[in-house]
C-alpha atoms as a PDB file:
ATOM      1  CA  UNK A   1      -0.644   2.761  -7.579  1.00  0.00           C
ATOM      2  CA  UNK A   2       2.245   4.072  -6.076  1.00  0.00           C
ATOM      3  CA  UNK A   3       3.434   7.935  -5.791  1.00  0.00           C
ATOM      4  CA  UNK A   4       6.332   9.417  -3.633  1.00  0.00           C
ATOM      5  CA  UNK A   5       6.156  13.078  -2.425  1.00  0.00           C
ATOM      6  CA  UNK A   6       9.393  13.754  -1.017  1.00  0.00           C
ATOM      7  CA  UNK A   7       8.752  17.852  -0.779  1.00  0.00           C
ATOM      8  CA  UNK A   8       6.505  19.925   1.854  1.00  0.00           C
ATOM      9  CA  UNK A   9       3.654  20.672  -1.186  1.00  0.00           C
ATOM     10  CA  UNK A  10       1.953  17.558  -0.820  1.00  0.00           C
ATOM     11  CA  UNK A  11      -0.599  18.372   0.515  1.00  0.00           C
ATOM     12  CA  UNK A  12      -1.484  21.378  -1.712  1.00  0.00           C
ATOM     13  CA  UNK A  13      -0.737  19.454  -4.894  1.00  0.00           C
ATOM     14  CA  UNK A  14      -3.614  16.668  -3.981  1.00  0.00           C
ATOM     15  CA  UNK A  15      -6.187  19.532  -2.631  1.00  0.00           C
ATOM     16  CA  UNK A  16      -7.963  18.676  -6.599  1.00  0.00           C
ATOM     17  CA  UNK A  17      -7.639  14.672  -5.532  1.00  0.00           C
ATOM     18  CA  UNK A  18      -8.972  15.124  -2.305  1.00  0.00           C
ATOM     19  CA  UNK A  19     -12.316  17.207  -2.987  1.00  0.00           C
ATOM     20  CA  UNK A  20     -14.416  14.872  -1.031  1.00  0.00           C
ATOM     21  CA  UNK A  21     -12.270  13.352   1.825  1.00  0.00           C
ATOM     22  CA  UNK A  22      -8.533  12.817   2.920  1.00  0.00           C
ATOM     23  CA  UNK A  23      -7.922   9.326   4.387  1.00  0.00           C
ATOM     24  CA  UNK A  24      -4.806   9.031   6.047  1.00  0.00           C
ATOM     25  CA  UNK A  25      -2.976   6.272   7.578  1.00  0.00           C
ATOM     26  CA  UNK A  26      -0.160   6.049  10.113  1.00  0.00           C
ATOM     27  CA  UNK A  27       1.764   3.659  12.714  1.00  0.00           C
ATOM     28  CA  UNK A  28       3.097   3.369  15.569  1.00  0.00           C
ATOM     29  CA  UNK A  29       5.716   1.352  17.940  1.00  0.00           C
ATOM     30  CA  UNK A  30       7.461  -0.053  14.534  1.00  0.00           C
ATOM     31  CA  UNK A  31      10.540   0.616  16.527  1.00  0.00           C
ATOM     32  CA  UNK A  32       9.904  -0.860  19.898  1.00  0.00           C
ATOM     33  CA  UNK A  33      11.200  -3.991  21.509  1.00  0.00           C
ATOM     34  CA  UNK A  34       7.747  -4.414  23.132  1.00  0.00           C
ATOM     35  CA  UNK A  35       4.403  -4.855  22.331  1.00  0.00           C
ATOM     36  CA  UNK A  36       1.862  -4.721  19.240  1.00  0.00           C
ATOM     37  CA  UNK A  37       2.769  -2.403  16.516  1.00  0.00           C
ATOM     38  CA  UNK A  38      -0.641   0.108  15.884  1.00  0.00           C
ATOM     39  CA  UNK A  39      -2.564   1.725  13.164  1.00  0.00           C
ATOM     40  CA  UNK A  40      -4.802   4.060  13.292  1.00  0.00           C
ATOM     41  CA  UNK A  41      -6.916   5.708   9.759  1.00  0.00           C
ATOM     42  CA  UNK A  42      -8.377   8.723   9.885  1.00  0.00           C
ATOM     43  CA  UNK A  43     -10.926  10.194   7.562  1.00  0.00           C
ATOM     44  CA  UNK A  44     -11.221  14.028   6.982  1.00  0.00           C
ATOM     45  CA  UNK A  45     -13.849  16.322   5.225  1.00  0.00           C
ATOM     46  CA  UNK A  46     -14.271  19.819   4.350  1.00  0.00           C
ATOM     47  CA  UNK A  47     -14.236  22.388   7.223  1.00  0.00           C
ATOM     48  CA  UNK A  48     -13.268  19.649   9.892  1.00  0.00           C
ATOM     49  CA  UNK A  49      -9.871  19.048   8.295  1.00  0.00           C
ATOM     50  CA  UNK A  50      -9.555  22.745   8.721  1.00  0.00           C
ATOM     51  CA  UNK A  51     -10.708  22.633  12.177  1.00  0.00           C
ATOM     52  CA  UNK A  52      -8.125  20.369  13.227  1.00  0.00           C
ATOM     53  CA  UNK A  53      -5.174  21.314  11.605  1.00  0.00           C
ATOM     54  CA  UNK A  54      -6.260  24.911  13.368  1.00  0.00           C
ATOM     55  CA  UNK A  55      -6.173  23.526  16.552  1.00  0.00           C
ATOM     56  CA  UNK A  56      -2.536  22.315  16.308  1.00  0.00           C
ATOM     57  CA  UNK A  57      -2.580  18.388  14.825  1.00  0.00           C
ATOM     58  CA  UNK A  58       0.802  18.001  13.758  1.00  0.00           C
ATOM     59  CA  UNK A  59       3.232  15.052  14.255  1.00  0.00           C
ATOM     60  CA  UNK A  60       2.762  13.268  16.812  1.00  0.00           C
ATOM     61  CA  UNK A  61       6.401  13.009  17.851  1.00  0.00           C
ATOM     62  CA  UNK A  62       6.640  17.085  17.760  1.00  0.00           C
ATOM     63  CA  UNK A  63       3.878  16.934  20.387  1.00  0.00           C
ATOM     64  CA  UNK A  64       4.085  16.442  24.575  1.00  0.00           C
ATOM     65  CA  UNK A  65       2.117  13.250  26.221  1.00  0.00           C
ATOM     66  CA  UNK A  66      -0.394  15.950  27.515  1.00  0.00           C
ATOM     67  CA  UNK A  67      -0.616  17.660  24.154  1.00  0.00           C
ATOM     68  CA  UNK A  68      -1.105  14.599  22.489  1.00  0.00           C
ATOM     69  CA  UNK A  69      -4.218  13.875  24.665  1.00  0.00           C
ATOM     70  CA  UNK A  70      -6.026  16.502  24.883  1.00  0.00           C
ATOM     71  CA  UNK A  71      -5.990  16.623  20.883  1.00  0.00           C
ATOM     72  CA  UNK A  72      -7.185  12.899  21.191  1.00  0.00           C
ATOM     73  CA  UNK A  73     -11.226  13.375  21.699  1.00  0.00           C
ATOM     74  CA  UNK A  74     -11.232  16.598  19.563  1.00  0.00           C
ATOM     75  CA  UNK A  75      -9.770  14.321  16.400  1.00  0.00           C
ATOM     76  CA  UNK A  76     -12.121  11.732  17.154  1.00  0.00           C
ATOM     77  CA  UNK A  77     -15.076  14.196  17.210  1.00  0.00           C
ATOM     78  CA  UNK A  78     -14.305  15.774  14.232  1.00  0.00           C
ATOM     79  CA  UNK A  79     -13.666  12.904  11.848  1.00  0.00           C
ATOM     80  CA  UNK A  80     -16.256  11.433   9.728  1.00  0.00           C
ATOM     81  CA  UNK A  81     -14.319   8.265  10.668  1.00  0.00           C
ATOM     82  CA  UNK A  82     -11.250   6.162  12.500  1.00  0.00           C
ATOM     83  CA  UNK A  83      -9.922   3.027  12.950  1.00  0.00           C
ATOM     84  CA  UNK A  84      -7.569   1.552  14.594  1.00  0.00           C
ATOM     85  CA  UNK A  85      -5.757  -1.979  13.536  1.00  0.00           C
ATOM     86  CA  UNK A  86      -3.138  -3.836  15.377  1.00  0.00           C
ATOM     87  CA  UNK A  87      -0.321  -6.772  14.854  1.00  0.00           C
ATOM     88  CA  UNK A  88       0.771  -8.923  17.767  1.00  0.00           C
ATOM     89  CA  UNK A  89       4.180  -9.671  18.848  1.00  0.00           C
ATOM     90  CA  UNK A  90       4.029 -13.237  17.629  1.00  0.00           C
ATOM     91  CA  UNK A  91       3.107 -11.684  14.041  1.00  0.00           C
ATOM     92  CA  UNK A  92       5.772  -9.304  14.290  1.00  0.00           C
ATOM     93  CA  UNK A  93       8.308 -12.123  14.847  1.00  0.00           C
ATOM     94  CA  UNK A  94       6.974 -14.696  12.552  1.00  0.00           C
ATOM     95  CA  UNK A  95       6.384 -12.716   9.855  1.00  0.00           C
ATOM     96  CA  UNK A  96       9.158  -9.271   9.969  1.00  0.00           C
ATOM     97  CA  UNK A  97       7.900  -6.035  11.419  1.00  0.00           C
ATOM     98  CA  UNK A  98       7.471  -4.564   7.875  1.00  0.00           C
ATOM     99  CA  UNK A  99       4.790  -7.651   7.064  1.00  0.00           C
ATOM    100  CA  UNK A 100       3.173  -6.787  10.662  1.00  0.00           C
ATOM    101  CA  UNK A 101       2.753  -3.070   9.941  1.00  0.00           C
ATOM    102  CA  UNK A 102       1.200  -3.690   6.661  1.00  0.00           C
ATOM    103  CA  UNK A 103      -1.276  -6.360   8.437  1.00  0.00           C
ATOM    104  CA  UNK A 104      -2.259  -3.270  11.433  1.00  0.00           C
ATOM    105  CA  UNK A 105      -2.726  -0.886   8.278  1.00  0.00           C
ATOM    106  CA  UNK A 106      -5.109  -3.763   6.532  1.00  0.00           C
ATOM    107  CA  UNK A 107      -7.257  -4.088  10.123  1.00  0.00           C
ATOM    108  CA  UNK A 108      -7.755  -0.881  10.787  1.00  0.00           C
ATOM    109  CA  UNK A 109      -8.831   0.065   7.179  1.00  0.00           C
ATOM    110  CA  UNK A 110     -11.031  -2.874   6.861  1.00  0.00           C
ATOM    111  CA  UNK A 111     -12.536  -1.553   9.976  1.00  0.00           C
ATOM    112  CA  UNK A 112     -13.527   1.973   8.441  1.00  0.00           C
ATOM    113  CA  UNK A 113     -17.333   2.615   7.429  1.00  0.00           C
ATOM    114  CA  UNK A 114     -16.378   2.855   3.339  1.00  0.00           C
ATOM    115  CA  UNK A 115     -13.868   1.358   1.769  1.00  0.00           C
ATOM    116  CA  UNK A 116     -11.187   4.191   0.464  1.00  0.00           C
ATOM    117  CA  UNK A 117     -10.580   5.324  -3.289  1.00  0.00           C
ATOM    118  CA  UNK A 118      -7.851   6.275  -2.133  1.00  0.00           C
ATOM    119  CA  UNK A 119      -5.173   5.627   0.941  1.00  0.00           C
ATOM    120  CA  UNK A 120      -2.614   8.590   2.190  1.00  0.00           C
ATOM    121  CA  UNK A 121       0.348   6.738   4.078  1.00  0.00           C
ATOM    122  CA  UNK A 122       3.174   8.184   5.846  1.00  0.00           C
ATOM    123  CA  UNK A 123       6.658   6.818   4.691  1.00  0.00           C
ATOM    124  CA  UNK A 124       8.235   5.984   1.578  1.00  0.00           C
ATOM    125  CA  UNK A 125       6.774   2.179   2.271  1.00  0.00           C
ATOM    126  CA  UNK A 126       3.887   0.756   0.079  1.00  0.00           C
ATOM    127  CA  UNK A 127       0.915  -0.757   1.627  1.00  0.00           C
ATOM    128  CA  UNK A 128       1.342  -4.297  -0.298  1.00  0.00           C
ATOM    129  CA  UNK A 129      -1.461  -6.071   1.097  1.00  0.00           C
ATOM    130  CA  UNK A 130      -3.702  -3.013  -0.368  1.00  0.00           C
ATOM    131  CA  UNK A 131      -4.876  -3.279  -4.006  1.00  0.00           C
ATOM    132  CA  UNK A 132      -6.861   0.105  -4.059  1.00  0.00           C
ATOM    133  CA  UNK A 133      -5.277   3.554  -4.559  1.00  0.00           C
ATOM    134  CA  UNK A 134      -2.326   4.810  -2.686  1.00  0.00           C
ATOM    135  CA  UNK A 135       0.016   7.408  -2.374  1.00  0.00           C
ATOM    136  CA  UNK A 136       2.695   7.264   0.006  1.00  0.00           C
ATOM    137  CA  UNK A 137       4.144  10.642   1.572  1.00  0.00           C
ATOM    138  CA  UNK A 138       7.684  10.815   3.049  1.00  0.00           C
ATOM    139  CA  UNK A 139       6.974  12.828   6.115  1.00  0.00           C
ATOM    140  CA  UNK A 140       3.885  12.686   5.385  1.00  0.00           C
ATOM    141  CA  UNK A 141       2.908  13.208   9.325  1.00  0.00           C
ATOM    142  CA  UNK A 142       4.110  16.571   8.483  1.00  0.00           C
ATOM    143  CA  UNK A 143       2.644  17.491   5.759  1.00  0.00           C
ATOM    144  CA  UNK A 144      -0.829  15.622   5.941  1.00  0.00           C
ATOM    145  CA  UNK A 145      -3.714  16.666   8.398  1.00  0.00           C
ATOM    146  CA  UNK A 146      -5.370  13.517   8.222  1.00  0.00           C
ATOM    147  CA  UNK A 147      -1.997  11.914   8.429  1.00  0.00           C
ATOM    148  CA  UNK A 148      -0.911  13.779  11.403  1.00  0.00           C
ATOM    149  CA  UNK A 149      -4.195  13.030  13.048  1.00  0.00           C
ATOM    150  CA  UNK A 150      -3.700   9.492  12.838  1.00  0.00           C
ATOM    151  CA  UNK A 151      -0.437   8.971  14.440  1.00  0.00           C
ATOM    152  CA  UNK A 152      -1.592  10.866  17.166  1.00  0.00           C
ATOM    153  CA  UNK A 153      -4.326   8.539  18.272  1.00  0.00           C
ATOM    154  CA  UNK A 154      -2.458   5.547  17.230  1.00  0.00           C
ATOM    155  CA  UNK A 155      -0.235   7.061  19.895  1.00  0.00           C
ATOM    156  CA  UNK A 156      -2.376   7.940  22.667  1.00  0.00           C
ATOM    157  CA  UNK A 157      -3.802   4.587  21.824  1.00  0.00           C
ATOM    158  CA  UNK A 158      -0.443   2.428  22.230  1.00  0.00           C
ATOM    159  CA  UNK A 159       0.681   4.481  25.173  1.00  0.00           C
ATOM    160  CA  UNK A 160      -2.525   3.845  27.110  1.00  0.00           C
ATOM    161  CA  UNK A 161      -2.038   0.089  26.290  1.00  0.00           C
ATOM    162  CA  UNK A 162       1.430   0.210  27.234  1.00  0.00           C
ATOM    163  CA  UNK A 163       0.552   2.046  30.671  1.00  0.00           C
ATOM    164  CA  UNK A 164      -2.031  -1.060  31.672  1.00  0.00           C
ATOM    165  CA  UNK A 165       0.697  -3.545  30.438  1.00  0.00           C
ATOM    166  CA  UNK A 166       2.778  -1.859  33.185  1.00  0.00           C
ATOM    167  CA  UNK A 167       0.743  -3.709  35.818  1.00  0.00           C
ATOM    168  CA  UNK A 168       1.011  -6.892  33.935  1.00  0.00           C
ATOM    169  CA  UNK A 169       4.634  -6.470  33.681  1.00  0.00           C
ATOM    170  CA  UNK A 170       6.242  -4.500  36.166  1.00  0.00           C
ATOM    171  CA  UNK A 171      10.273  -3.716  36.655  1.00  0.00           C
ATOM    172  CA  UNK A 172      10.607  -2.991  32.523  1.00  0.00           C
ATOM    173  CA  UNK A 173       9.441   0.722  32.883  1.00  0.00           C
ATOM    174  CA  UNK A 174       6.811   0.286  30.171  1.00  0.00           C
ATOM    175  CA  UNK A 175       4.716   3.434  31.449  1.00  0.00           C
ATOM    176  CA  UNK A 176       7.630   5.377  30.864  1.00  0.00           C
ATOM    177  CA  UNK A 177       9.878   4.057  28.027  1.00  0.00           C
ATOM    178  CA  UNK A 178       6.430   2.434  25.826  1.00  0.00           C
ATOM    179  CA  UNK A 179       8.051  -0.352  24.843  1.00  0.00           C
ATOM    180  CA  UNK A 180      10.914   1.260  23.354  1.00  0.00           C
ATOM    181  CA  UNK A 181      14.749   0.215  24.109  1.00  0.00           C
ATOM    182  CA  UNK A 182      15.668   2.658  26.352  1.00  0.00           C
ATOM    183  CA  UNK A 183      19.170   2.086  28.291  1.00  0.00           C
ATOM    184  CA  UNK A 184      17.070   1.514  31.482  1.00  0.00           C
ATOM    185  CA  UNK A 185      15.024  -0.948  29.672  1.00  0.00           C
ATOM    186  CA  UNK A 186      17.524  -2.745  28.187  1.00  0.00           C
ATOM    187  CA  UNK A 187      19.343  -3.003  32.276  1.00  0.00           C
ATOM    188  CA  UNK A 188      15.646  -4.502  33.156  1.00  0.00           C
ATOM    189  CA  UNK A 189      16.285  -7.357  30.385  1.00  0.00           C
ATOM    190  CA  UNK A 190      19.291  -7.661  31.746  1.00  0.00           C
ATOM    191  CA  UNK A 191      18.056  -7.810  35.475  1.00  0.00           C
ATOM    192  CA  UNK A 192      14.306  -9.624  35.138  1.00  0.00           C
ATOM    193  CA  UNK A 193      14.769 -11.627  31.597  1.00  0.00           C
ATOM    194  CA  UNK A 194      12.593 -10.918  28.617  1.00  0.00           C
ATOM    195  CA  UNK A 195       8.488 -11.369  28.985  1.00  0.00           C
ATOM    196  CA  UNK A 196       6.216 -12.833  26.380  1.00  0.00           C
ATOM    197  CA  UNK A 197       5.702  -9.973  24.834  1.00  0.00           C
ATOM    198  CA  UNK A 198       8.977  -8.901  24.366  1.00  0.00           C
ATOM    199  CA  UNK A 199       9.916  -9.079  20.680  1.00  0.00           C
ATOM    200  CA  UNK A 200      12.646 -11.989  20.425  1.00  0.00           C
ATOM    201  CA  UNK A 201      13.139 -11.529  17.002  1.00  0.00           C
ATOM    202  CA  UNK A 202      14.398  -7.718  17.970  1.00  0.00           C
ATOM    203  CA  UNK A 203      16.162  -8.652  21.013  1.00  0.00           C
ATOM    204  CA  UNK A 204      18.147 -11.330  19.099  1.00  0.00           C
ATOM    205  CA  UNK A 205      19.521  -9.140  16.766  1.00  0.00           C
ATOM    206  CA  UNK A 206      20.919  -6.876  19.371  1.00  0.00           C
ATOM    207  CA  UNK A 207      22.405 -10.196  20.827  1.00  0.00           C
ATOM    208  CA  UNK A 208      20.263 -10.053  23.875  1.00  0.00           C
ATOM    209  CA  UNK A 209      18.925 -13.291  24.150  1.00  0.00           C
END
């Protein structure tokens, strides 16, 4: 089951739904030209939801690096339970990012403690692989606690991965740009050649290879 929420009362309107727990799901490095695309799920009850939307879980793209980290370990403490799933590059160019995100989603809930009644996913994007409940929230980073928590370990998570890969892979900038087609990062394609886990089915669209 499928339901859009395009408005900022999402979250109030599904407070009935959501008596129990609030499972949100939410991605990250869809739009990079490097590396895995993540997942992370995130599973909130009661007072802890309050808790952490108190102590400032919002978007993780409204948040700094060092924000972002510190709010890391406090999420993780106060969730009943996470996940996090993953999709290679190879996936992502045999099979179309979309396909790949949907296959991150899949790991990372298969890798929670319960199986959900019911998924909360950011974007207007339905979780195809996922026959159970969902209801899919544009913005829903925004609007979502459990949503919002999510993408921010799914980015602390990627970052951290992209800051190792660094060593492995030096001259692209990874630690900086995270994969992400920066102008400098595109100049290092340019300079070095592409690495295996550049995306070639990205890069070939923007004529690069």
């Amino acid at each position: 089951m499928k339901l859009i929420i395009p408005d900022g009362k999402g979250e109030d309107r599904l407070q009935v739904l959501n008596k129990v727990s609030e499972i949100g799901i939410d991605e990250v490095g869809r739009g990079a030209i490097f590396g895995p695309v993540f997942s992370a799920a995130v599973v909130l009850k009661g007072k802890n939801k309050l808790k952490i939307k108190q102590l400032g879980v919002k978007d993780s793209k409204k948040l700094t690096s060092k924000t972002r980290e510190l709010l890391f370990p406090k999420i993780i403490e106060l969730s009943s339970d996470y996940s996090f799933g993953q999709s290679s590059v190879r996936e992502i160019d045999q099979l179309g990012i979309r396909h790949a995100t949907e296959l991150s989603m899949i790991r990372a809930i298969k890798k929670l403690k319960e199986n959900p009644s019911e998924l909360i996913i950011d974007g207007p994007l339905s979780l195809r692989l996922w026959q159970g409940r969902q209801r899919n929230i544009i913005s829903g980073d925004s609007k979502f606690t459990s949503i919002a928590a999510a993408s921010i370990i799914a980015k602390v998570t990627r970052d951290f991965l992209m800051e190792r890969l660094e060593k492995k892979y030096p001259g692209y900038f990874i630690f900086k740009n995270k994969g992400y087609g920066t102008k400098e990062h595109f100049s290092s394609l340019r300079a070095n050649g592409i690495t295996t886990l550049h995306r070639k089915s990205f890069l070939t669209k923007l004529n690069l290879i």
